[in-house]
N, C-alpha and C. Protein backbone atom coordinates (compact mmCIF):
# COMPACT_ATOMS: atom_id res chain seq x y z
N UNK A 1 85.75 92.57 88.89
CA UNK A 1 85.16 91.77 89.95
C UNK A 1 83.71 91.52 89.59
N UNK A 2 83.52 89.73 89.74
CA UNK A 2 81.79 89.79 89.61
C UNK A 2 81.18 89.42 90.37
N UNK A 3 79.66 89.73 91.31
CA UNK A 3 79.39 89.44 91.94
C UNK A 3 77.72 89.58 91.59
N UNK A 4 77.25 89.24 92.86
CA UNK A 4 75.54 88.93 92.71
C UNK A 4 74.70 90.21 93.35
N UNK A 5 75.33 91.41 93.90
CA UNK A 5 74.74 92.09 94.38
C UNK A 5 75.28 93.16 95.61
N UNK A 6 74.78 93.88 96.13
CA UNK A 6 75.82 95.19 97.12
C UNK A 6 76.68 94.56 98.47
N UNK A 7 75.55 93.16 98.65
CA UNK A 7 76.03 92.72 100.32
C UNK A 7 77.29 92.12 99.68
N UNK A 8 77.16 91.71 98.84
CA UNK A 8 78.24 90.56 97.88
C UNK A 8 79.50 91.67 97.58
N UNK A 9 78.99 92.62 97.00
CA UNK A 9 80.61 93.29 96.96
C UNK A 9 80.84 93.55 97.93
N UNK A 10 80.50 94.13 98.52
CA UNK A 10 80.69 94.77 99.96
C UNK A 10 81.73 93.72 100.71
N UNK A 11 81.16 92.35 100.96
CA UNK A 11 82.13 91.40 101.37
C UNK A 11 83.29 91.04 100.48
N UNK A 12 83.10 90.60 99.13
CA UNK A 12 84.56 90.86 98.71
C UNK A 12 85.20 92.24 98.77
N UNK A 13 84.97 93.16 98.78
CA UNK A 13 86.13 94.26 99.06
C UNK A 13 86.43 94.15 99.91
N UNK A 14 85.89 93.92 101.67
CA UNK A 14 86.61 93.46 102.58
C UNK A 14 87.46 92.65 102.73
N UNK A 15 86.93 91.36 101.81
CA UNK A 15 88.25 90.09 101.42
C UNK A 15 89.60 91.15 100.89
N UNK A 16 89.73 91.48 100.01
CA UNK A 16 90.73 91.79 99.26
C UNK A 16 91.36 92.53 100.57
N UNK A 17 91.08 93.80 101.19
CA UNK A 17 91.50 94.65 101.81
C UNK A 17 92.08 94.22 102.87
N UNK A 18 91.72 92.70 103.52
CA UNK A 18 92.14 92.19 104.28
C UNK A 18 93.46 91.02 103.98
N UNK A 19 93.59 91.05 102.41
CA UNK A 19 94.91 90.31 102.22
C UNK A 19 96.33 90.77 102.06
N UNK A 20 96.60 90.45 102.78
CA UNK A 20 98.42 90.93 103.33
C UNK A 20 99.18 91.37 101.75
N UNK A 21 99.24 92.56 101.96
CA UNK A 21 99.82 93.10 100.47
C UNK A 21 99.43 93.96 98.77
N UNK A 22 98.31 93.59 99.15
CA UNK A 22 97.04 94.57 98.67
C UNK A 22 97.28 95.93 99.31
N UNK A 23 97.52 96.81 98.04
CA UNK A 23 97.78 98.48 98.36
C UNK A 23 96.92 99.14 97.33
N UNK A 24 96.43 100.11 97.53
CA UNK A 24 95.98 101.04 96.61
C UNK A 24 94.57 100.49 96.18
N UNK A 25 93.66 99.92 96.64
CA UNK A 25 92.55 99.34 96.02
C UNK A 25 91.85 100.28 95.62
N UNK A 26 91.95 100.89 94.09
CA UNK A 26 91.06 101.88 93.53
C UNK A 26 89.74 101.30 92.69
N UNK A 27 88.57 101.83 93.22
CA UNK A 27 86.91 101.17 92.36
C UNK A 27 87.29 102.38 91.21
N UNK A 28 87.76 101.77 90.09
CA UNK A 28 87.32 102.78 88.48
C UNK A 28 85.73 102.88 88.31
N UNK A 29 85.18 101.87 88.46
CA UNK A 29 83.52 101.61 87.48
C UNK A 29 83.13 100.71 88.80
N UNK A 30 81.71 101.00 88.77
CA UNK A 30 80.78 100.29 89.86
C UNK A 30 79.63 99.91 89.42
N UNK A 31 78.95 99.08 88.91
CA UNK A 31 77.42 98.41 88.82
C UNK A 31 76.90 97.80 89.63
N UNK A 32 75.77 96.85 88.97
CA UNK A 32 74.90 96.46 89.96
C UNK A 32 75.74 95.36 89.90
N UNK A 33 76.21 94.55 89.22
CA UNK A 33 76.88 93.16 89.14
C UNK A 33 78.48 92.80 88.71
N UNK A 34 79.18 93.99 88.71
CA UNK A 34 80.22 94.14 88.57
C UNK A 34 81.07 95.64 89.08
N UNK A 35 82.50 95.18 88.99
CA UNK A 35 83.37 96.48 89.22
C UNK A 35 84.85 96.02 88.45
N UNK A 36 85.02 97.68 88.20
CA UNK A 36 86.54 97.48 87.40
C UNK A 36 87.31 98.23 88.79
N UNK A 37 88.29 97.13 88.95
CA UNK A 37 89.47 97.96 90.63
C UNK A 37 90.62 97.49 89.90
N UNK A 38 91.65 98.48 90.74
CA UNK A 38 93.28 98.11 90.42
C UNK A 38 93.53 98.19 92.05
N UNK A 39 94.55 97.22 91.74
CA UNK A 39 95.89 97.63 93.00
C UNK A 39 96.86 97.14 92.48
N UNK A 40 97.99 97.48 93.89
CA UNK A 40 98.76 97.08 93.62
C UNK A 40 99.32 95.79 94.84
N UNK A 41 100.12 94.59 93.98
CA UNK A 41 100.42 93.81 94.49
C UNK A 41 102.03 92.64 94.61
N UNK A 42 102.54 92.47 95.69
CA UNK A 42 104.06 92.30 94.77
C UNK A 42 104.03 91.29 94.47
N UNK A 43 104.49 91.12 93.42
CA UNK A 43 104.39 90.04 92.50
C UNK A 43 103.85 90.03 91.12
N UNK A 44 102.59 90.90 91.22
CA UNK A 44 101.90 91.06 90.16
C UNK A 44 100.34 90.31 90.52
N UNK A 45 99.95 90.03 89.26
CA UNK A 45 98.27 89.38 88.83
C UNK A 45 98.53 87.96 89.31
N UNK A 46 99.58 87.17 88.69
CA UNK A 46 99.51 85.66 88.93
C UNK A 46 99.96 85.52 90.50
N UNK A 47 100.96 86.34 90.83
CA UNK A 47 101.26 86.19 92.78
C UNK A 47 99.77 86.57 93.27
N UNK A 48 99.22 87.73 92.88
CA UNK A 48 97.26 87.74 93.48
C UNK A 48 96.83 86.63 93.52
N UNK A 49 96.84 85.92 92.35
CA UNK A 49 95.85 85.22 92.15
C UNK A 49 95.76 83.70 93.29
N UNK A 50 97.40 83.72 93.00
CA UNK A 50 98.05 82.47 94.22
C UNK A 50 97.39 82.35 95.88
N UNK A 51 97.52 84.01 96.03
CA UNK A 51 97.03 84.06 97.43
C UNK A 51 95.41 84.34 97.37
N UNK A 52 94.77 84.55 96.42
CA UNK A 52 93.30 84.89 96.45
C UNK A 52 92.82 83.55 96.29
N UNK A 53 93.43 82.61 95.79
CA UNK A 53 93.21 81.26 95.50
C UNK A 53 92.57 80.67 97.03
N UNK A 54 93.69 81.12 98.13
CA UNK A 54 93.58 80.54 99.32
C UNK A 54 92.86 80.62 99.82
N UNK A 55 92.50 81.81 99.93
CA UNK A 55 91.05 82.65 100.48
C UNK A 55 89.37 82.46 99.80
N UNK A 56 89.73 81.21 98.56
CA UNK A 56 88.60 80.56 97.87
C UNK A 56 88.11 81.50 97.17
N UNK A 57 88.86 82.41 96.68
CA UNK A 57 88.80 83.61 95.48
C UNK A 57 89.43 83.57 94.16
N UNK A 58 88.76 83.52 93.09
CA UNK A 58 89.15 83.13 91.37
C UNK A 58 89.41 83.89 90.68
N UNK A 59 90.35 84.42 90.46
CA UNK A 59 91.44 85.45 89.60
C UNK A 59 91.83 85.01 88.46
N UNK A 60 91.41 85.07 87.48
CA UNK A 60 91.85 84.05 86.42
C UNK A 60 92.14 85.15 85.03
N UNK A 61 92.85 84.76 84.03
CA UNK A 61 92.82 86.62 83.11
C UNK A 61 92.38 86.34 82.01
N UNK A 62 91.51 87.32 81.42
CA UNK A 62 90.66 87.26 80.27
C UNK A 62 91.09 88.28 79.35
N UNK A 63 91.78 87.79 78.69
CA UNK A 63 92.54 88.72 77.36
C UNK A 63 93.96 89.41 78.48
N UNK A 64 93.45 90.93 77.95
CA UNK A 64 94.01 91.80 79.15
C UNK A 64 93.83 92.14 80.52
N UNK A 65 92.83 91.93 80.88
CA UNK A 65 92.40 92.00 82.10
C UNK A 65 92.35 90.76 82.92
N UNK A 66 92.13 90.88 84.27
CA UNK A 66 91.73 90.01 84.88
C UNK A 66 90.68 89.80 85.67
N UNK A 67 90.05 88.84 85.95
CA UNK A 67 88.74 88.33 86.61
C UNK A 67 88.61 87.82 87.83
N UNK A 68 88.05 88.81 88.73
CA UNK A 68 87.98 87.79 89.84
C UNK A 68 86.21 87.12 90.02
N UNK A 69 86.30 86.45 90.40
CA UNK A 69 85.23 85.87 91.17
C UNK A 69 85.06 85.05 92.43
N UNK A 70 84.19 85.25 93.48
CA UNK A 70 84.20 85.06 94.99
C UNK A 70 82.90 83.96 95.53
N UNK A 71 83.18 83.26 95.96
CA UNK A 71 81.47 82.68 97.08
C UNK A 71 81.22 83.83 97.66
């Protein structure tokens, strides 16, 4: 996850936590401008990404991993 700062994560983790199906949201790594999280979701990364889409949230995958980014 990338973001601009604490108020900024702070509100996307609430986004996520608030989308229907999102379980287990674990923070691995925390910085000032980023975080590494897992959950779990059914469907997988690309069903996330479908519904994070809606919510004007950018999930997109970079190699192995994936990327979100938020307004």
């Amino acid at each position: 996850v990338k973001f601009s700062g604490l108020r900024h994560w702070q509100a996307i983790r609430k986004r996520l936590l608030n989308i229907d199906g999102v379980e287990e949201l674990n923070i691995e790594k925390l910085s000032a401008r980023g975080a590494d999280v897992s959950c779990l979701f059914p469907g997988g990364a690309e069903a996330l990404a479908q519904q994070l889409a809606v919510v004007g949230m950018n999930l997109q995958p970079d190699g192995e991993k994936w990327v979100l980014l938020a307004n």
